[in-house]
Protein backbone atom coordinates (compact mmCIF):
# COMPACT_ATOMS: atom_id res chain seq x y z
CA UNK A 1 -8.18 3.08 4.16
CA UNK A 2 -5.40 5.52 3.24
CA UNK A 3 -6.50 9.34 3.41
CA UNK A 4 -3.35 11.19 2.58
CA UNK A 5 0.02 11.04 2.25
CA UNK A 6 3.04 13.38 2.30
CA UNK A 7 7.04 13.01 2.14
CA UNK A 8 9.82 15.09 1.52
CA UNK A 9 13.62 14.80 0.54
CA UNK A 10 13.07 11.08 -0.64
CA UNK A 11 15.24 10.06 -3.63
CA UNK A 12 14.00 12.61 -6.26
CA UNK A 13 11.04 13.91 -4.07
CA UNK A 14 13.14 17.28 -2.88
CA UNK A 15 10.32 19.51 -1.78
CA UNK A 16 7.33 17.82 0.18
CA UNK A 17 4.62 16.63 -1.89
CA UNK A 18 1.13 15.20 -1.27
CA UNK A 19 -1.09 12.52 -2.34
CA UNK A 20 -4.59 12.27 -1.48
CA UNK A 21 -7.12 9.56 -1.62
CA UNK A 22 -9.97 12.37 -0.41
CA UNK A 23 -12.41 12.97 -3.28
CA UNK A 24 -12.42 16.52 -4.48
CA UNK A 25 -15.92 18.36 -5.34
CA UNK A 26 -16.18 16.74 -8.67
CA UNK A 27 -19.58 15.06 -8.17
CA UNK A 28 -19.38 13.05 -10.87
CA UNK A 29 -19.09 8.70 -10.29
CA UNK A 30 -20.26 8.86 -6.60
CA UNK A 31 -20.50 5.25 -6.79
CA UNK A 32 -16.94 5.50 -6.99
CA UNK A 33 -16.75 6.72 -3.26
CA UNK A 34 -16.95 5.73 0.42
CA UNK A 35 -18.01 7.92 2.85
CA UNK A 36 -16.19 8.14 6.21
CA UNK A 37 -18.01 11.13 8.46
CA UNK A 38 -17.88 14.16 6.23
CA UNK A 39 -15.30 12.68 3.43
CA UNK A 40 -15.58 11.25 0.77
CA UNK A 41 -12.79 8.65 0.14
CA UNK A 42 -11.42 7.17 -3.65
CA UNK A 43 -11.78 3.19 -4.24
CA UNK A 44 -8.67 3.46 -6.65
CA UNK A 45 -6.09 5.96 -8.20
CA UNK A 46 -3.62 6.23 -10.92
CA UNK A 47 -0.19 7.61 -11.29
CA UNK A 48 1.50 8.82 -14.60
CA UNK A 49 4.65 9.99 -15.74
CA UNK A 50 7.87 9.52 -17.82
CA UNK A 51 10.52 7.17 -16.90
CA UNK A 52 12.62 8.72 -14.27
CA UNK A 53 9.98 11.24 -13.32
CA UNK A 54 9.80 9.74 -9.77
CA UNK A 55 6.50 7.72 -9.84
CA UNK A 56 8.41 4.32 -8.28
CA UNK A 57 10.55 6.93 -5.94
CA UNK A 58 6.84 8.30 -4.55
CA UNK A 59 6.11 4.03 -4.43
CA UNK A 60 9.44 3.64 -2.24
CA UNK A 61 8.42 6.33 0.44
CA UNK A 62 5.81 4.75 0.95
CA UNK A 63 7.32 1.31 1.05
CA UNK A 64 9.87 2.75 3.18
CA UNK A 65 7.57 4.19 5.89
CA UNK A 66 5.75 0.59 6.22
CA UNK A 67 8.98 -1.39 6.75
CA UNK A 68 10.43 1.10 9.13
CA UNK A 69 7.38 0.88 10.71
CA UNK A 70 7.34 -3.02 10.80
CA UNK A 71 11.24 -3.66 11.25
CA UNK A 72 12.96 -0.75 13.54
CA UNK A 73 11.64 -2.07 16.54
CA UNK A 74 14.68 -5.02 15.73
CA UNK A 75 17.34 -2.62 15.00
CA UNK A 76 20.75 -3.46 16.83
CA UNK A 77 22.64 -1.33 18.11
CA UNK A 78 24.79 0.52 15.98
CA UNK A 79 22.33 -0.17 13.33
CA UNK A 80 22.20 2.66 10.93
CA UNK A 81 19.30 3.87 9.22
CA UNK A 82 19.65 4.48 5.87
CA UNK A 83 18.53 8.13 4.71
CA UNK A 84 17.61 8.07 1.07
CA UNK A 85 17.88 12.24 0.42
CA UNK A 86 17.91 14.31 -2.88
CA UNK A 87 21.12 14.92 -4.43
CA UNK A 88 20.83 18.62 -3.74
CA UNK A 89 19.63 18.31 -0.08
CA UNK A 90 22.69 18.53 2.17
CA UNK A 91 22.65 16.45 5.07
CA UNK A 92 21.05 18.59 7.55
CA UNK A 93 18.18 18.48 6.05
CA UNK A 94 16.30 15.51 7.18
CA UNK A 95 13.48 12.96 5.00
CA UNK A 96 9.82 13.74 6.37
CA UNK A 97 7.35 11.48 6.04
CA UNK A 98 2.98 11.78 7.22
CA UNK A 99 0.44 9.63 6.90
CA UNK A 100 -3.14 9.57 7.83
CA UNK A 101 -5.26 6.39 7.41
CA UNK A 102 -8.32 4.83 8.72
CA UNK A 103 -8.54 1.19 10.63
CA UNK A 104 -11.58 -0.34 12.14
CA UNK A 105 -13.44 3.19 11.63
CA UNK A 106 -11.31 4.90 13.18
CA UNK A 107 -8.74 7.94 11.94
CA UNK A 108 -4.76 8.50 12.85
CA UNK A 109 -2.58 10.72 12.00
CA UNK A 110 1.32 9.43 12.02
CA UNK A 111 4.41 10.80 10.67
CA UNK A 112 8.54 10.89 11.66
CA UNK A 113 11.47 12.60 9.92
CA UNK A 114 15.13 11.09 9.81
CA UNK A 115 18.37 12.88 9.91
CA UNK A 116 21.44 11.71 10.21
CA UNK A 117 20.68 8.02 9.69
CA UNK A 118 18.72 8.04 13.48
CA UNK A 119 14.82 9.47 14.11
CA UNK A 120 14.67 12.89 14.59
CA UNK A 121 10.86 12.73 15.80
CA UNK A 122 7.72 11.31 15.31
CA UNK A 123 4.11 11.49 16.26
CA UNK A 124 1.28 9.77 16.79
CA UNK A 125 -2.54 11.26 17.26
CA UNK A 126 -5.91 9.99 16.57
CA UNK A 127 -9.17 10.94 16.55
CA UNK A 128 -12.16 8.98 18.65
CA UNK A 129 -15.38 10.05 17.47
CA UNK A 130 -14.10 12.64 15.43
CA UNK A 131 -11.83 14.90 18.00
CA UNK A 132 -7.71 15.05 17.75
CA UNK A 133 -5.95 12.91 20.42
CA UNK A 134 -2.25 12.91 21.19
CA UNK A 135 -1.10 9.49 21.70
CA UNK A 136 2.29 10.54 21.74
CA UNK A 137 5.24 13.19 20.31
CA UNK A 138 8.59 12.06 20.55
CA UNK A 139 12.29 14.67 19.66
CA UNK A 140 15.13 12.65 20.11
CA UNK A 141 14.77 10.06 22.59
CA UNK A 142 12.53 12.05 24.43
CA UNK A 143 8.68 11.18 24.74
CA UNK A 144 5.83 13.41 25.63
CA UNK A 145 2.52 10.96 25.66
CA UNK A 146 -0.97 12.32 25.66
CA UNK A 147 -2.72 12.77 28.63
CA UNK A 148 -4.40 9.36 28.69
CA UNK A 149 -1.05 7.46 28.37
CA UNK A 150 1.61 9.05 30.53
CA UNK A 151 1.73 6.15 33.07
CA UNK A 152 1.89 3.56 29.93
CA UNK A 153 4.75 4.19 28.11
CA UNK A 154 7.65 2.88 30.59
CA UNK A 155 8.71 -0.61 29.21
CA UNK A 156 8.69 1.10 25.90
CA UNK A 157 11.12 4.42 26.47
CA UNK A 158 13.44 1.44 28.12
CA UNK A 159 13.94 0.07 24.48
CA UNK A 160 14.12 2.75 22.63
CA UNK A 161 16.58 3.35 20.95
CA UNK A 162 17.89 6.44 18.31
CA UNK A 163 17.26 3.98 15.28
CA UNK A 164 13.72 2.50 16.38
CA UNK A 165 10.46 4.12 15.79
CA UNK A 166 8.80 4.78 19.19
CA UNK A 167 5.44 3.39 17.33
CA UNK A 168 7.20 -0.05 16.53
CA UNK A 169 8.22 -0.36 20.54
CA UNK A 170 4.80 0.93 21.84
CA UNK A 171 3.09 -1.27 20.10
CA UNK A 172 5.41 -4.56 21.48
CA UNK A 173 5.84 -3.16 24.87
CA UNK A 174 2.25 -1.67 25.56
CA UNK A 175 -0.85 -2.86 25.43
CA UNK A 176 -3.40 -0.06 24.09
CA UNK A 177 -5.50 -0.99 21.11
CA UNK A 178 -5.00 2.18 19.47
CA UNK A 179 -1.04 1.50 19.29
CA UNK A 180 -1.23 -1.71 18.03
CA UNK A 181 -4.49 -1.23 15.64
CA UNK A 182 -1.80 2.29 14.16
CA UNK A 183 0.84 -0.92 13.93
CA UNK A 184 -1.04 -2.91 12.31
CA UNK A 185 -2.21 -0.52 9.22
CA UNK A 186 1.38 -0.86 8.24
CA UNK A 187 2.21 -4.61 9.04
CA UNK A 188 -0.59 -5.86 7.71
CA UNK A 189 -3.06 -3.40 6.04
CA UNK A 190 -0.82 -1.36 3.46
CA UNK A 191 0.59 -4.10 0.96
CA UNK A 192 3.15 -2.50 -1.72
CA UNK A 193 3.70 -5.16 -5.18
CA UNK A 194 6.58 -5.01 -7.46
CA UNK A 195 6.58 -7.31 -9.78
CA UNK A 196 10.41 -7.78 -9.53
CA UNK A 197 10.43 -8.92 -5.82
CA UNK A 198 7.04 -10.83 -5.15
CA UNK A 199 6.05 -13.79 -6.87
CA UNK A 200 2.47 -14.95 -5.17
CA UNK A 201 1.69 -17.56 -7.21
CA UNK A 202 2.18 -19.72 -4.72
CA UNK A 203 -0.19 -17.99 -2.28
CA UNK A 204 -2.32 -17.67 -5.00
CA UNK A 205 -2.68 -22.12 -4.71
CA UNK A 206 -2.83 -21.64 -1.24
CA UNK A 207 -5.71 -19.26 -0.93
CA UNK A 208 -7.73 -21.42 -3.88
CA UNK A 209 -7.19 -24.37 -1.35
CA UNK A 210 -8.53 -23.01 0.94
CA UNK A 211 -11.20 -20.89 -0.32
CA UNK A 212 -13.76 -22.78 -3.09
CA UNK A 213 -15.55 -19.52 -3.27
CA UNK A 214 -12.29 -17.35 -4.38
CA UNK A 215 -11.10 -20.33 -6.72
CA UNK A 216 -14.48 -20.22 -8.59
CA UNK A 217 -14.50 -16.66 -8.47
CA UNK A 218 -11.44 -16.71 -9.79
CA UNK A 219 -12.03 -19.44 -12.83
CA UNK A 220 -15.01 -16.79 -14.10
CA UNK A 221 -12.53 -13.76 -14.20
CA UNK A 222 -10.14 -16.67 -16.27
CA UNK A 223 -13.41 -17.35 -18.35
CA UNK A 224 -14.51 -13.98 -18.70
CA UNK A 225 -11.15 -12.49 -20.23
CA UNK A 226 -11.15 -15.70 -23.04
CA UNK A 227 -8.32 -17.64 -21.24
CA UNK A 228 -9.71 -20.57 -22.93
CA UNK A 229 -8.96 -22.26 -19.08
CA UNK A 230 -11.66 -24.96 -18.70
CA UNK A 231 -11.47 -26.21 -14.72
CA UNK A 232 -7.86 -25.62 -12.11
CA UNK A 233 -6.36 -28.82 -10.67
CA UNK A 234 -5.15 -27.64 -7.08
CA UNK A 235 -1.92 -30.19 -5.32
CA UNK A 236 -3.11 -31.63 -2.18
CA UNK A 237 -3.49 -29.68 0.64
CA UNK A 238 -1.28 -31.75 2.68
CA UNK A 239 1.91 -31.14 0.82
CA UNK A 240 4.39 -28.52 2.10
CA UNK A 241 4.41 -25.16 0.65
CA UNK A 242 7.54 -25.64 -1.21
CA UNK A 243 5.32 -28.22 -3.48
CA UNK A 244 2.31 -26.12 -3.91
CA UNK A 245 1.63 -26.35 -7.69
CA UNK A 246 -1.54 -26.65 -10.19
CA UNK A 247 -2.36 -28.05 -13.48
CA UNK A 248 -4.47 -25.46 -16.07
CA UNK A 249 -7.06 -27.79 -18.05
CA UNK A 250 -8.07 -26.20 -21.22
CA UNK A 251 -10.36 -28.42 -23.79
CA UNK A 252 -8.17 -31.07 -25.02
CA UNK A 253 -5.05 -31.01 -22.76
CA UNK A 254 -3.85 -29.89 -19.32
CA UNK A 255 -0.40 -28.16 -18.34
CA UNK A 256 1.49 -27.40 -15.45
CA UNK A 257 1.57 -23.97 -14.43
CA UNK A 258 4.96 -23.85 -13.07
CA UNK A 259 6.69 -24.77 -16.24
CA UNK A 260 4.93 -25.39 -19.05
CA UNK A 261 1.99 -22.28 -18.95
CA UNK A 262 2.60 -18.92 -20.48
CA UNK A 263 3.77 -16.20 -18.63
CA UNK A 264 0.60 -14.14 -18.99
CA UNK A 265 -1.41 -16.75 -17.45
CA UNK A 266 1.22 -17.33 -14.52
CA UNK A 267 1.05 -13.63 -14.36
CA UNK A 268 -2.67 -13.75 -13.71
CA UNK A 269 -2.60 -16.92 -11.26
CA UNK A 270 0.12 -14.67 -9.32
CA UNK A 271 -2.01 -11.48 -9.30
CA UNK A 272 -5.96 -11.97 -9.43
CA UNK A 273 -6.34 -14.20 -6.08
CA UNK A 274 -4.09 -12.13 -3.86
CA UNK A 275 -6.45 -8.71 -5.06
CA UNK A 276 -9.85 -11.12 -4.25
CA UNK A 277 -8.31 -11.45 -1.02
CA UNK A 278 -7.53 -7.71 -0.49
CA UNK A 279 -10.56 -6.80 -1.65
CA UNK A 280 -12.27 -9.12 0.69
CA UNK A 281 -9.63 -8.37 3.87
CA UNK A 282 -9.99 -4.37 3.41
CA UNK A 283 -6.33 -4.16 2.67
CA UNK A 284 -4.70 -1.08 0.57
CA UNK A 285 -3.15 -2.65 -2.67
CA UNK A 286 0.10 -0.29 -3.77
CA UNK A 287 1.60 -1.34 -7.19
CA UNK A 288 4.49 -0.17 -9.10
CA UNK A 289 4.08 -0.16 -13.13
CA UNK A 290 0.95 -2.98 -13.07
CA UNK A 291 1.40 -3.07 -16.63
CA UNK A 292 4.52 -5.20 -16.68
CA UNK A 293 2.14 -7.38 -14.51
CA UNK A 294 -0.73 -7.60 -15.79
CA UNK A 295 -2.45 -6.59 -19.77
CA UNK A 296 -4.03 -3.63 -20.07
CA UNK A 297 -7.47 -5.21 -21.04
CA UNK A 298 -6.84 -7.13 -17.18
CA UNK A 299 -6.01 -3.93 -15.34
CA UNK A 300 -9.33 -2.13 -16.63
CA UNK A 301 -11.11 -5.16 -15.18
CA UNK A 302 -9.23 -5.20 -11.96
CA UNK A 303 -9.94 -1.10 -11.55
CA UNK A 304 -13.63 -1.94 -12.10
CA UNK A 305 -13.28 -4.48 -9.61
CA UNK A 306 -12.05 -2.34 -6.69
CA UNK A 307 -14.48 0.30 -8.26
CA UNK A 308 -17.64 -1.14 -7.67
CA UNK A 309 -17.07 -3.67 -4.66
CA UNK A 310 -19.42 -2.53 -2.83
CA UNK A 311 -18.62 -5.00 0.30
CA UNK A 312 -17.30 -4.14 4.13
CA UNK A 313 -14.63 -3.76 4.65
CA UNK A 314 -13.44 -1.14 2.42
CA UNK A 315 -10.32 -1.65 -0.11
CA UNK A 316 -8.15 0.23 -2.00
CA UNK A 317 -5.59 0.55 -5.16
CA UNK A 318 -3.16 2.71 -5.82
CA UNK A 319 -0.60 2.52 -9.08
CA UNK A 320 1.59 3.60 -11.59
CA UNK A 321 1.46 2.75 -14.85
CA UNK A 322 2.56 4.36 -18.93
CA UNK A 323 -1.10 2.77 -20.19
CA UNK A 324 -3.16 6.08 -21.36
CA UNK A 325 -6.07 3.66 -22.51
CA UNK A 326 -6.75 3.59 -18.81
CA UNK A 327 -7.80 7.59 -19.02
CA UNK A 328 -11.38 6.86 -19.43
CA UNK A 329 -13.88 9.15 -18.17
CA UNK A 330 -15.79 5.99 -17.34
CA UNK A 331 -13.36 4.49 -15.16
CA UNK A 332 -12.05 7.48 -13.33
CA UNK A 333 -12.74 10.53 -12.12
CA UNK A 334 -10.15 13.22 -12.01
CA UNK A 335 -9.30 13.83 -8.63
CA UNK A 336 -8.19 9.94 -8.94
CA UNK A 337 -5.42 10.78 -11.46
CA UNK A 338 -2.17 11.76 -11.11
CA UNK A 339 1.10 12.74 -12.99
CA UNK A 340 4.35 13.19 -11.75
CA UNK A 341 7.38 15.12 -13.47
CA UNK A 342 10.81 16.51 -12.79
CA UNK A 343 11.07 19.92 -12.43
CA UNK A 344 14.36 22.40 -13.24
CA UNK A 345 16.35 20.90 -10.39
CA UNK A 346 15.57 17.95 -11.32
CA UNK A 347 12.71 17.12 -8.53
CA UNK A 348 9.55 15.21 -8.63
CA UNK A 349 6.81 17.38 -8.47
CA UNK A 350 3.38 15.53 -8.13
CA UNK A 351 0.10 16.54 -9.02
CA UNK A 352 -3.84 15.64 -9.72
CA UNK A 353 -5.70 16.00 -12.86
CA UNK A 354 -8.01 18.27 -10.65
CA UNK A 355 -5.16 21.18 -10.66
CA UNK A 356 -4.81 21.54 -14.17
């Protein structure tokens, strides 16, 4: 689960803001929470705000953290990284970015700043049964691990380099569970959508094919919204991915969903599986403008859905949307909204319903 976030100097993010997925003292909707020790943690939360107010910019910090995360440790040589700072930051300043999250009950605490196109530092702490660890600190190419890992880190300082994260080569070249399990949150736990550069639909076939519970579950969300969609004829499991395909039956006639169905229903074949499967995995689901997506009467259903899924392991969504019908007292409380705006230098500020 994500707890909080923070970044700083980030497209239009100038100043370091903060997003939190820690339920405030509102005690309204407790069903709405998880408890993890003495927090309380949000299913779900919403971001608003004008075009060009820096909602997708506070979507791309985050995307960028994960794939620097995931990716650095390949870096070449020579290979810059690419510092996306404010127009009114001058280069000394360098891009911060903090996370804390929970994996396998467990809390960390991980954040770096960039400067110059190369890491500046980074850290890495967690907290076994509920006390602060340092698993490492790292300024420059220099490494200071915790007490419990000073004889551990070797093989990794010997590939590290000024434009890899020191978490990415810890957790190839060590072998503590705590370094990969960090690694993994990002790799495979935090999964960002935009509807312009994934197209699942054909994971979506896959994971019916292999799931007969998630395809039925599935055909009664179809059902339930008055697709009309009578059964789902899957291609054979044998074929290649590239051939993955499905016919919709309705009534009287049946159509292939590659080319002849409608958009909206490709756009819920694309979306509604992958989410079962997040919400079933205990994955954090990050999406950019889900209206253009999915319809508003389908994104009220898939809120309710992370809502009230009352399963292990625990799931979360996050997203940014212009839909006000979603600002329903029944679907969310106020510490789970948020609005973003530009400010007189022309900097995202971001903020919950809570402060106003």
């Amino acid at each position: 689960m994500l707890l909080e976030f923070h970044c700083s100097n980030h497209k239009s993010i100038k100043e370091k803001v903060t997003f939190s997925m820690i339920a405030g003292s509102d005690t309204t909707s407790e069903e709405f929470l998880k408890t993890y020790g003495n927090l309380r943690v949000l299913r779900s939360a919403i971001i608003y705000g004008a075009n060009g107010s820096g909602k997708s910019n506070f979507i791309s910090a985050l995307s960028f953290m994960r794939d620097l995360v995931s990716n650095s440790m390949r870096y070449q040589p020579g290979q810059q990284i690419i510092q996306m700072g404010h127009k009114l930051c001058s280069e000394k300043v360098p891009s911060k970015y903090e996370i804390q999250f929970v994996r396998n009950e467990v809390r960390y605490a991980y954040g770096f700043s960039i400067r110059g196109n190369a890491i500046l530092d980074e850290y890495l702490y967690y907290f076994p049964k509920g006390r602060q660890v340092k698993i490492f600190e790292r300024v420059g190419l220099e490494i200071k691990a915790g007490d419990r890992y000073k004889s551990l880190f070797d093989l990794s300082i010997s590939v590290l380099k000024e434009n890899r994260l020191f978490l990415s080569c810890a957790a190839n070249y060590s072998s503590r569970k705590e370094i990969e399990e960090a690694f993994l949150f990002f790799n495979t736990d935090l999964v960002i959508y935009n509807s312009e550069k994934n197209d699942w639909i054909e994971y979506s076939i896959q994971l019916m094919q292999n799931n007969k519970a998630m395809k039925k579950e599935f055909m009664n969300i179809l059902q339930a919204l008055g697709t009309g969609i009578q059964e789902i004829h899957l291609s054979d499991q044998s074929k290649s991915k590239a051939d993955a395909n499905a016919k919709v039956v309705y009534d009287r006639f049946e159509v292939d969903l590659m080319t002849e169905e409608s958009a909206g229903i490709q756009r819920l074949f694309q979306m509604i599986c992958p989410m079962l499967d997040i919400l079933d995995t205990g994955k954090v689901l990050i999406c950019d403008e889900l209206e253009n997506s999915l319809h508003e009467s389908v994104i009220s259903q898939v809120v309710q859905m992370f809502q009230t899924y009352a399963k292990e392991p625990f799931a979360q969504l996050i997203f940014t949307t212009h839909d006000t019908s979603l600002l329903d007292t029944d679907l969310f409380r106020r510490d789970q909204v948020w609005f973003t705006q530009l400010n007189q230098e022309r900097a995202t500020d971001l903020y919950s319903l809570v402060e106003i």
